[in-house]
N, C-alpha and C. Protein backbone atom coordinates (compact mmCIF):
# COMPACT_ATOMS: atom_id res chain seq x y z
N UNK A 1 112.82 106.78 151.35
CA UNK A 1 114.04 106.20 150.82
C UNK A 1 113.68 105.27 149.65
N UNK A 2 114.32 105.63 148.34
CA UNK A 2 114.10 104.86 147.31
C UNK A 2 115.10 103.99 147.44
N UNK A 3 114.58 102.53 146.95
CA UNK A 3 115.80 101.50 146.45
C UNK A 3 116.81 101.82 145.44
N UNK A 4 117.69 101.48 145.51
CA UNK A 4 119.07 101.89 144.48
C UNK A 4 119.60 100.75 143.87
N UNK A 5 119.56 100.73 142.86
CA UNK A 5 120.83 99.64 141.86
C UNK A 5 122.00 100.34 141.14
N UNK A 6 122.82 99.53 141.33
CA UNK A 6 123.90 100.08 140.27
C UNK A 6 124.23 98.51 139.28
N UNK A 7 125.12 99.30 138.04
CA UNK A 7 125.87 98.11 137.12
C UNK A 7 127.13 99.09 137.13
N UNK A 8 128.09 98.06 136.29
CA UNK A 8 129.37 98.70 136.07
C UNK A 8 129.17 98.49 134.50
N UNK A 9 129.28 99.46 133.88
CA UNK A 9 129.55 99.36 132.38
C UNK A 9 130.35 99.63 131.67
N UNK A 10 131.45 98.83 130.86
CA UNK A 10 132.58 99.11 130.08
C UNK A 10 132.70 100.33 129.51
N UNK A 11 133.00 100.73 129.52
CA UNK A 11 133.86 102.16 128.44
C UNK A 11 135.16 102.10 127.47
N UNK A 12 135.17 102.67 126.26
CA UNK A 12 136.51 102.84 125.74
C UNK A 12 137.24 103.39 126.99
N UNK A 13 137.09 104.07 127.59
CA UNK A 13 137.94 104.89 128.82
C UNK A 13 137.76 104.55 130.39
N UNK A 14 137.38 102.88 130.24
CA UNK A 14 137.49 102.17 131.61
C UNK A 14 135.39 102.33 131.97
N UNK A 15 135.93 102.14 133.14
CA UNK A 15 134.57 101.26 133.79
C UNK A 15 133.84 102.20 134.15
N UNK A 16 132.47 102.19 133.68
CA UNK A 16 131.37 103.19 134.25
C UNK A 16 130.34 102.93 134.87
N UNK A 17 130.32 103.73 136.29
CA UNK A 17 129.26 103.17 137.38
C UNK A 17 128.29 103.53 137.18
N UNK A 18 127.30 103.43 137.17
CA UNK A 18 125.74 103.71 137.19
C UNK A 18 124.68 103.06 138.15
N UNK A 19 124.30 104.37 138.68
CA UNK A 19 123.23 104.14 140.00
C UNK A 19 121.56 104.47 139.51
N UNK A 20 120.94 103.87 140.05
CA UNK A 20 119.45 104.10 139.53
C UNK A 20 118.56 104.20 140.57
N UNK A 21 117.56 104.77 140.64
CA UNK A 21 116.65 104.36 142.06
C UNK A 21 115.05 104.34 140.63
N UNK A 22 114.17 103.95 141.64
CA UNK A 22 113.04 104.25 140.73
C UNK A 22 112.30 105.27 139.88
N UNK A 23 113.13 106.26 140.12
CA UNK A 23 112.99 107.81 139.56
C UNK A 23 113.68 108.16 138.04
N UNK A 24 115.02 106.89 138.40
CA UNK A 24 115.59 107.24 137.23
C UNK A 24 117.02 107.15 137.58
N UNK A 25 117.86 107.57 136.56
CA UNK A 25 119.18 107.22 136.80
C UNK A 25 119.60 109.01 137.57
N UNK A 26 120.85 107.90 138.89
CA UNK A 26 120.63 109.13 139.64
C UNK A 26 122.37 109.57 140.25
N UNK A 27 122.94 108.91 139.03
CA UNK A 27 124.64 108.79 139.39
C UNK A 27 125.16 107.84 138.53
N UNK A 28 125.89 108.51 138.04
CA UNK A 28 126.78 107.95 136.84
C UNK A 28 128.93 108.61 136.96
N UNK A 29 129.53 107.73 136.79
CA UNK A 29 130.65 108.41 137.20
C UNK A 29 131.95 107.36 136.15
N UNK A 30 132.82 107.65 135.69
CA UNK A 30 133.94 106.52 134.97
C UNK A 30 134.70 106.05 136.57
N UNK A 31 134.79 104.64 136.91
CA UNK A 31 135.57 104.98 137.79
C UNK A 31 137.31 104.63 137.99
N UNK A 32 137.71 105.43 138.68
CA UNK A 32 138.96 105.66 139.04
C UNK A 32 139.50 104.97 140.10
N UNK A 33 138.41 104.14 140.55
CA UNK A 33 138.96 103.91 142.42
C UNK A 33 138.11 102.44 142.52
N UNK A 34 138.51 101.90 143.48
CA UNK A 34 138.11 100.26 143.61
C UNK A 34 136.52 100.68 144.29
N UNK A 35 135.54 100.05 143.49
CA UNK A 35 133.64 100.02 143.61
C UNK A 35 133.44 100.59 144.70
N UNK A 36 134.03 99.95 145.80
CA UNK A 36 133.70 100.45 147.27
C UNK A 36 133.37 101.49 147.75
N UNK A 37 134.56 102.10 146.83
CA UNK A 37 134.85 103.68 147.31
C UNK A 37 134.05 104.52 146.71
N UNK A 38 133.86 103.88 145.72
CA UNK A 38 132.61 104.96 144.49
C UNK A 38 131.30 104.48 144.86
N UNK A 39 131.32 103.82 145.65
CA UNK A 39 129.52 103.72 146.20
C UNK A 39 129.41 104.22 147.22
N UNK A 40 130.73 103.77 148.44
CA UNK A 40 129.86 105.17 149.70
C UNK A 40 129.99 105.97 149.70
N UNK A 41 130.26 107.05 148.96
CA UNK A 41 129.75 108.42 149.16
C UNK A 41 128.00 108.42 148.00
N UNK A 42 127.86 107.83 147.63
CA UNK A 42 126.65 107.25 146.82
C UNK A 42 125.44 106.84 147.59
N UNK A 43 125.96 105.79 148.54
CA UNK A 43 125.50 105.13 149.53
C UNK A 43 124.97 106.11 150.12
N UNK A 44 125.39 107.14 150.78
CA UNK A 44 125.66 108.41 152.31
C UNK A 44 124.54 109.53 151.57
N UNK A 45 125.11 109.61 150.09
CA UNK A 45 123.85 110.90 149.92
C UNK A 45 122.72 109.88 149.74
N UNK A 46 122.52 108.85 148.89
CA UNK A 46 121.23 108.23 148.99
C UNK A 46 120.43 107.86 150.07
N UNK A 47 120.94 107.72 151.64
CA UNK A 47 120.48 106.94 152.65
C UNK A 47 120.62 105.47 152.12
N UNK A 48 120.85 104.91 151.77
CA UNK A 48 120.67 103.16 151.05
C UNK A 48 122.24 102.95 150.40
N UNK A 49 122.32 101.91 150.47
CA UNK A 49 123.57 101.51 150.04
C UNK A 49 122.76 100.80 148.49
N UNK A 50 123.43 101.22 147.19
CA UNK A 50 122.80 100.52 146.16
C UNK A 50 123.21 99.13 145.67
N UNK A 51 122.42 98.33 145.40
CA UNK A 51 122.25 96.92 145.02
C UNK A 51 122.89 96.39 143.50
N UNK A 52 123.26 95.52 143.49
CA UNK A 52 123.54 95.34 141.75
C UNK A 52 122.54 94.62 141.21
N UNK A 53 122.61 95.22 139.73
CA UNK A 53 121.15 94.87 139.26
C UNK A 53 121.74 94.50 137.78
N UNK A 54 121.30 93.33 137.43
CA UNK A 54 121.88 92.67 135.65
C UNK A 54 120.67 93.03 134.71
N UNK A 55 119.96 93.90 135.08
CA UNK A 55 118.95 94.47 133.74
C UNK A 55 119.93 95.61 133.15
N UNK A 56 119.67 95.55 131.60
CA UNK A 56 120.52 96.05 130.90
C UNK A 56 119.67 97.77 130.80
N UNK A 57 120.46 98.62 130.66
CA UNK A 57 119.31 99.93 130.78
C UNK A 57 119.60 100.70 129.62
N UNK A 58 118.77 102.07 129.33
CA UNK A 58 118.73 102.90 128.18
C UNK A 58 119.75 103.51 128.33
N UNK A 59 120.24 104.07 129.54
CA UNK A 59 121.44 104.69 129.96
C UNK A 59 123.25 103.36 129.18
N UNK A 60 122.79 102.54 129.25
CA UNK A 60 124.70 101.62 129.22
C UNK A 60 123.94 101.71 127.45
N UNK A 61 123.19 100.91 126.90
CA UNK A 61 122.55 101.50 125.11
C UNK A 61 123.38 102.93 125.07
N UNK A 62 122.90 104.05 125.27
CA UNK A 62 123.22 105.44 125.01
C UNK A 62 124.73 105.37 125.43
N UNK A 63 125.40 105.01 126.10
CA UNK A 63 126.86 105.23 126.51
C UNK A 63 127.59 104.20 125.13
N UNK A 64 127.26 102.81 124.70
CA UNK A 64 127.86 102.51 123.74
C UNK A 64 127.47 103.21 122.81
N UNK A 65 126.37 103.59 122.19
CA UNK A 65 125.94 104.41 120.80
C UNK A 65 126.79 106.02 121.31
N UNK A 66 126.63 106.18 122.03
CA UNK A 66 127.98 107.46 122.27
C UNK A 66 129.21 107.32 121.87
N UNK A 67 129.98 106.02 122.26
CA UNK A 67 130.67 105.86 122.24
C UNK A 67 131.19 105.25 120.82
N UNK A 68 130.57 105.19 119.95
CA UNK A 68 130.45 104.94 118.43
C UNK A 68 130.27 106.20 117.69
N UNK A 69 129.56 107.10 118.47
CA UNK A 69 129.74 108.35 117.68
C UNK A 69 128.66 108.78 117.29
N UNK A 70 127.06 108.69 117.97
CA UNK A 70 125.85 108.52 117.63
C UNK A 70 126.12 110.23 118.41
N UNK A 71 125.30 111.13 118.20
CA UNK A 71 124.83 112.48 118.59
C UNK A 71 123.82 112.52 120.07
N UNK A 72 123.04 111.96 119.58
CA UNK A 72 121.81 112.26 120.76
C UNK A 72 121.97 112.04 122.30
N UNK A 73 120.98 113.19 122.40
CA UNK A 73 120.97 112.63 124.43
C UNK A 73 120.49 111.87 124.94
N UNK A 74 121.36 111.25 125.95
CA UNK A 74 120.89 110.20 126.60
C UNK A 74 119.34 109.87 127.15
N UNK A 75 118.51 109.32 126.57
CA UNK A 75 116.80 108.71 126.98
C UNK A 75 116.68 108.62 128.36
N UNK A 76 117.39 108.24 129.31
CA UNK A 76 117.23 107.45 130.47
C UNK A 76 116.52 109.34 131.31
N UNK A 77 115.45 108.91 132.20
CA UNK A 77 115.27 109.40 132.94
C UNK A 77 116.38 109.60 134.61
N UNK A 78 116.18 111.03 134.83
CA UNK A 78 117.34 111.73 135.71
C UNK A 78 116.73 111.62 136.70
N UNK A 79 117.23 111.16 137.67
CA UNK A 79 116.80 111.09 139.38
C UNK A 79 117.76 112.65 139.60
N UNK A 80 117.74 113.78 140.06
CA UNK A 80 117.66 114.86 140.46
C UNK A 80 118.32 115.62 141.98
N UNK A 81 118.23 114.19 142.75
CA UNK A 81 117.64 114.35 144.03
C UNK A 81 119.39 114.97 144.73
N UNK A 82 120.33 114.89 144.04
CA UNK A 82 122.01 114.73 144.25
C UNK A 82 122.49 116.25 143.63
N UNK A 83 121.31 116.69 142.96
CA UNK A 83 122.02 118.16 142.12
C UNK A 83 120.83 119.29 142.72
N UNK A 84 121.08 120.44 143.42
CA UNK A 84 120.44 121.45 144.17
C UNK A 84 120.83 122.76 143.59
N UNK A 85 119.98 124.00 143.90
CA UNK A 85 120.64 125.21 143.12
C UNK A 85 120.98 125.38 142.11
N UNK A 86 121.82 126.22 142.36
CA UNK A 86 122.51 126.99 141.34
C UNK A 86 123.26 125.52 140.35
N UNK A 87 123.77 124.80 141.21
CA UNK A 87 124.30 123.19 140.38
C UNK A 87 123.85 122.90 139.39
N UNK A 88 122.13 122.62 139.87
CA UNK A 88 120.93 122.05 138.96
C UNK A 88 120.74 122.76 137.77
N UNK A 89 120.71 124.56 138.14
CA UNK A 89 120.63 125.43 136.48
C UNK A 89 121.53 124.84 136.09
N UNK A 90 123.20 125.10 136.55
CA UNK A 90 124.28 125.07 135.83
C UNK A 90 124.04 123.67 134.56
N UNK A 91 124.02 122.71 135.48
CA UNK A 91 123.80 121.41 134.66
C UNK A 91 122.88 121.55 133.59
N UNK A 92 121.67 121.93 133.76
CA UNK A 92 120.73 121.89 132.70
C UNK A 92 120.86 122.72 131.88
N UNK A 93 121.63 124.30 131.66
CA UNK A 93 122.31 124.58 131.00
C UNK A 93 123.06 124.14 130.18
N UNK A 94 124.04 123.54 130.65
CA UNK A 94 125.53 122.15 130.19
C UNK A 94 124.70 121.60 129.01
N UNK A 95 123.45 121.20 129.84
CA UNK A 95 123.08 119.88 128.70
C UNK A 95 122.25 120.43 127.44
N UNK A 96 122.58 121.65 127.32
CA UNK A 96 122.02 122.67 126.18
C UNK A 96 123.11 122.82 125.11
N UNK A 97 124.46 122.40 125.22
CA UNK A 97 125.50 122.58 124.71
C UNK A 97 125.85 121.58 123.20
N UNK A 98 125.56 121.77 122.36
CA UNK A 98 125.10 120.94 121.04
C UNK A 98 126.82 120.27 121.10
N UNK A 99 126.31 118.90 120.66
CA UNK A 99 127.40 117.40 120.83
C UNK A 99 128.57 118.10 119.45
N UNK A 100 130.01 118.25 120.11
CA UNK A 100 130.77 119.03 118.92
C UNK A 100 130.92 119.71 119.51
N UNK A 101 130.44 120.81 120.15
CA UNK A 101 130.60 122.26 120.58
C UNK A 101 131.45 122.35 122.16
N UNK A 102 131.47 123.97 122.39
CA UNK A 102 132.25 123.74 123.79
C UNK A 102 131.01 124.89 124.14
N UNK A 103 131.18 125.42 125.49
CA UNK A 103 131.03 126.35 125.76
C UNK A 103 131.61 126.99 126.68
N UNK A 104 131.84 128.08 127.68
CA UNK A 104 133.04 128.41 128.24
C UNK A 104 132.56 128.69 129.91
N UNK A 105 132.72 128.78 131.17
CA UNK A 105 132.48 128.18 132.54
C UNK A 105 131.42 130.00 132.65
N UNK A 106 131.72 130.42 131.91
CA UNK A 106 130.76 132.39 132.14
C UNK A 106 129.25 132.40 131.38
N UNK A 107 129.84 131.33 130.22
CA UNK A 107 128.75 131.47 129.36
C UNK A 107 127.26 130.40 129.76
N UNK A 108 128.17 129.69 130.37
CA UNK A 108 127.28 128.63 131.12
C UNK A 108 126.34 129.32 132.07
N UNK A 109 127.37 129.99 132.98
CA UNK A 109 127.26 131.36 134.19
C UNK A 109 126.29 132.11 133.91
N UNK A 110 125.89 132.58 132.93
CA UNK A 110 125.40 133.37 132.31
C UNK A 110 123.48 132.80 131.69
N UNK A 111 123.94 131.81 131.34
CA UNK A 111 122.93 130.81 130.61
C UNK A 111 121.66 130.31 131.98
N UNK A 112 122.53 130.35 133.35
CA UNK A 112 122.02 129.58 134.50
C UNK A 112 121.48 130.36 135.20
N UNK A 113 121.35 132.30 134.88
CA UNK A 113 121.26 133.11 135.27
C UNK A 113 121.96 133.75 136.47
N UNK A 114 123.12 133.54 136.68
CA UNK A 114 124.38 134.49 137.18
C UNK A 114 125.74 134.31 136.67
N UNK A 115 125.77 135.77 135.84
CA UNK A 115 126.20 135.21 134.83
C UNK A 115 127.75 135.75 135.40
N UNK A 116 128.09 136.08 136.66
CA UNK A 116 129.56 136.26 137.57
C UNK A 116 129.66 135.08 138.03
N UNK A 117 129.07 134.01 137.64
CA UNK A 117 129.07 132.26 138.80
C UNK A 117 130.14 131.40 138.03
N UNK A 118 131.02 132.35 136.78
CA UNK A 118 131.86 130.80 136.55
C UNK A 118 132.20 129.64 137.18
N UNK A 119 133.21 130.70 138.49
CA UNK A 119 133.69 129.79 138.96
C UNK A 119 132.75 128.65 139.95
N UNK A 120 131.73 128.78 139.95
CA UNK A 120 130.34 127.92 140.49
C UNK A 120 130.27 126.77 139.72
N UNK A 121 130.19 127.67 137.86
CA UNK A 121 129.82 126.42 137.37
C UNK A 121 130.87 125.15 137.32
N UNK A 122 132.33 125.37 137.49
CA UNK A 122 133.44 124.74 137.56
C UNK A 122 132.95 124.00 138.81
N UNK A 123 132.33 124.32 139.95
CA UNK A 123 132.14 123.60 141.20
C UNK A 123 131.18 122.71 140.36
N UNK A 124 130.05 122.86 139.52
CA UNK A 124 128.72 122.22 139.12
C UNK A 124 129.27 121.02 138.25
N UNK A 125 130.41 121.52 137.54
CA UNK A 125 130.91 120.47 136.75
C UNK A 125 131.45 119.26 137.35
N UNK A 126 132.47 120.00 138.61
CA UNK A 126 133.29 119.04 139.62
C UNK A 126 132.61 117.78 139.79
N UNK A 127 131.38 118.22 140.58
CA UNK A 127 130.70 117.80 141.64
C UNK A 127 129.02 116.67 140.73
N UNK A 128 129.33 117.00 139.58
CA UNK A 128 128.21 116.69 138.85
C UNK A 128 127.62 114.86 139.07
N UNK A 129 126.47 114.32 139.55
CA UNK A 129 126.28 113.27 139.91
C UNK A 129 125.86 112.35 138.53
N UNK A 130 125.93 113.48 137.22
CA UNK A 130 125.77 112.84 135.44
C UNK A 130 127.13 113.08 134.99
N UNK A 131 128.57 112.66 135.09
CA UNK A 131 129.09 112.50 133.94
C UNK A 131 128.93 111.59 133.25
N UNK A 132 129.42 112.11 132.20
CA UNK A 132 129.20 111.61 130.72
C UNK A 132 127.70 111.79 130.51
N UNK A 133 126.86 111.64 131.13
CA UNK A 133 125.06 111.77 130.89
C UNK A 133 125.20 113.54 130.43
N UNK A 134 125.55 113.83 131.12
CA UNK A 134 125.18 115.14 130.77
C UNK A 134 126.72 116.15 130.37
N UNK A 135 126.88 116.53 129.45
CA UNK A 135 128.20 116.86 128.67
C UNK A 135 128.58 118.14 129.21
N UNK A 136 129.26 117.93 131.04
CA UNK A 136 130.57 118.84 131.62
C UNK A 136 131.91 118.65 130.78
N UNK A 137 131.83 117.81 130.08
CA UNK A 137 133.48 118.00 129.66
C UNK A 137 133.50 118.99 128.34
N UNK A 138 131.89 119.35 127.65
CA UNK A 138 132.00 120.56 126.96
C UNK A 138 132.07 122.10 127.57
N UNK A 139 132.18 121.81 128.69
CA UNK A 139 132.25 123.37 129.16
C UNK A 139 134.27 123.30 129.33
N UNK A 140 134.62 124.71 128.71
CA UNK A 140 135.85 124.68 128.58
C UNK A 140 136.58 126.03 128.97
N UNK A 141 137.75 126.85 130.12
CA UNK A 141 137.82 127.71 130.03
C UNK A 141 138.01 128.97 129.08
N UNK A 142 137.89 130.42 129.77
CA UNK A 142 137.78 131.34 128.69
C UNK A 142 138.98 131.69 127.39
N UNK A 143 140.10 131.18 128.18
CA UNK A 143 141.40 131.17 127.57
C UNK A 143 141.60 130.43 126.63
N UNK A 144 140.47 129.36 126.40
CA UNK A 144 140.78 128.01 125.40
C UNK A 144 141.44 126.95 126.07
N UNK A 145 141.71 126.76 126.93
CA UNK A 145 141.86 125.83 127.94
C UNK A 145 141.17 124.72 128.34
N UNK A 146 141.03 123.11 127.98
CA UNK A 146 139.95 122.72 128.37
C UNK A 146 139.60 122.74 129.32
N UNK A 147 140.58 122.47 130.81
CA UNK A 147 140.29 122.43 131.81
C UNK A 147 140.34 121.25 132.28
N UNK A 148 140.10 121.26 133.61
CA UNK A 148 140.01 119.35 134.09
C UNK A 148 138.83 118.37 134.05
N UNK A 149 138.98 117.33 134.62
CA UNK A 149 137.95 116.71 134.11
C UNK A 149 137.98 116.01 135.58
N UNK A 150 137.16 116.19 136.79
CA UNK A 150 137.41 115.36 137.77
C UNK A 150 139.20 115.17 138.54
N UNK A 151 139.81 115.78 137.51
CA UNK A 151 141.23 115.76 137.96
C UNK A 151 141.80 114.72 136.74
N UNK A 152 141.17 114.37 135.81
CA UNK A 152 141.58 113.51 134.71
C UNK A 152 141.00 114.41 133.02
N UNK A 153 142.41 115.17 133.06
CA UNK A 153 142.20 116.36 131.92
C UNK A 153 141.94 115.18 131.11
N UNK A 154 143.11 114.26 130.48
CA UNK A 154 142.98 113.21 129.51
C UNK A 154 141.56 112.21 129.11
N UNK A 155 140.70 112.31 130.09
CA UNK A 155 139.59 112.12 129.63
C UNK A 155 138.68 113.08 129.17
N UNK A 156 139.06 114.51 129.87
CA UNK A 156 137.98 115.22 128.99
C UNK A 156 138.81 115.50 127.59
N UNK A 157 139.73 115.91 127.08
CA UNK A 157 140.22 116.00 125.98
C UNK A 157 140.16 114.66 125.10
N UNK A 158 139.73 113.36 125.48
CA UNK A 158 139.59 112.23 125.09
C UNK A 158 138.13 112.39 124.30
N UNK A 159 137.13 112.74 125.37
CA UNK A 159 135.68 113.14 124.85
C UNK A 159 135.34 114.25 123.74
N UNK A 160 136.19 115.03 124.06
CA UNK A 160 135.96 116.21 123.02
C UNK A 160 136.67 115.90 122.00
N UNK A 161 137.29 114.99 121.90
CA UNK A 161 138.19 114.34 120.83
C UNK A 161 137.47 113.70 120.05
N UNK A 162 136.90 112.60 120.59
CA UNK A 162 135.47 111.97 120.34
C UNK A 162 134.85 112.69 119.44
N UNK A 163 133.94 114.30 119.94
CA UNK A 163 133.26 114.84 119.36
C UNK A 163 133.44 115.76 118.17
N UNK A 164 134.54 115.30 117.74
CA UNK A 164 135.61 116.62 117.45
C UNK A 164 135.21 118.35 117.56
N UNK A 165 135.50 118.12 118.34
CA UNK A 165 135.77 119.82 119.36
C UNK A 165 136.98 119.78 119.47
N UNK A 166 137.61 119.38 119.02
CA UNK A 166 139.25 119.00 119.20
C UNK A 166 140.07 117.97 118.43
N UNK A 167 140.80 119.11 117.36
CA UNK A 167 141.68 117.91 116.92
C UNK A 167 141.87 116.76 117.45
N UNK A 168 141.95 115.56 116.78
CA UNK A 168 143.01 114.44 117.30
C UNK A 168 144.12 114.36 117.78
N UNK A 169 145.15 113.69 118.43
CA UNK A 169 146.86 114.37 118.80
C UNK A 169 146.88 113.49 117.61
């Protein structure tokens, strides 16, 4: 059992949790719901309930320079241990997807080597323990559809807005 910290870090689009163990950052999420709730299920897969920690990290750096409009991927090393399978291709796929661009839930499918797993990678996106670290809100359906975002379309159309992959409204 590794030790765990988290911080909460501002966002243009509200508050972002971030969990770390010594491996690396190992959960990142915007949250939607009062701390509590976004740490125990955090808590439950880690074994450890995580600690708060006031060191500033490469990960909350990379989320403001994102959030200004800087390109690059996030530096911070990935704790792993929360993404299994077919998930894990899917994701590392995802994060092949050049900042601007979309790509579509088959092509991902395809990229992760099964390439009939859309609807998988839509589970990989769901379920992903890197948003915003790792860019699910560029995967978009085949129809041109962005799709949801956690159940908060308006943030992924917010991000790809960001990147312009998408007009402005």
């Amino acid at each position: 059992m590794l030790p765990a910290t988290y911080r909460i870090h501002p966002t243009p689009l509200g508050e972002a949790l971030l969990v770390s163990t010594t491996d690396g950052l190992v959960h990142v999420q915007l949250l939607d719901a009062p701390l509590a709730h976004a740490l125990a299920p955090v808590a439950l897969a880690l074994r450890a309930a995580p600690v708060p920690d006031d060191a500033v990290t490469d990960a909350e750096e990379w989320l403001d320079a994102y959030f200004e409009g800087e390109r690059g991927p996030c530096p911070a090393a990935l704790d792993w241990r929360l993404a299994h399978g077919f998930t894990r291709r899917a994701l590392d796929a995802i994060r092949d997807i050049p900042y601007g661009e979309t790509a579509t839930y088959g092509e991902i499918a395809a990229a992760a080597g099964s390439r009939r797993a859309h609807r998988a990678v839509g589970t990989a996106c769901a379920t992903t323990p890197f948003s915003l670290v790792i860019p699910v809100h560029r995967v978009v359906r085949a129809d041109g559809n962005i799709g949801e975002y956690g159940g908060r379309p308006d943030i992924k159309r917010a991000l790809l807005e960001l990147e312009g992959a998408l007009p402005s409204r």
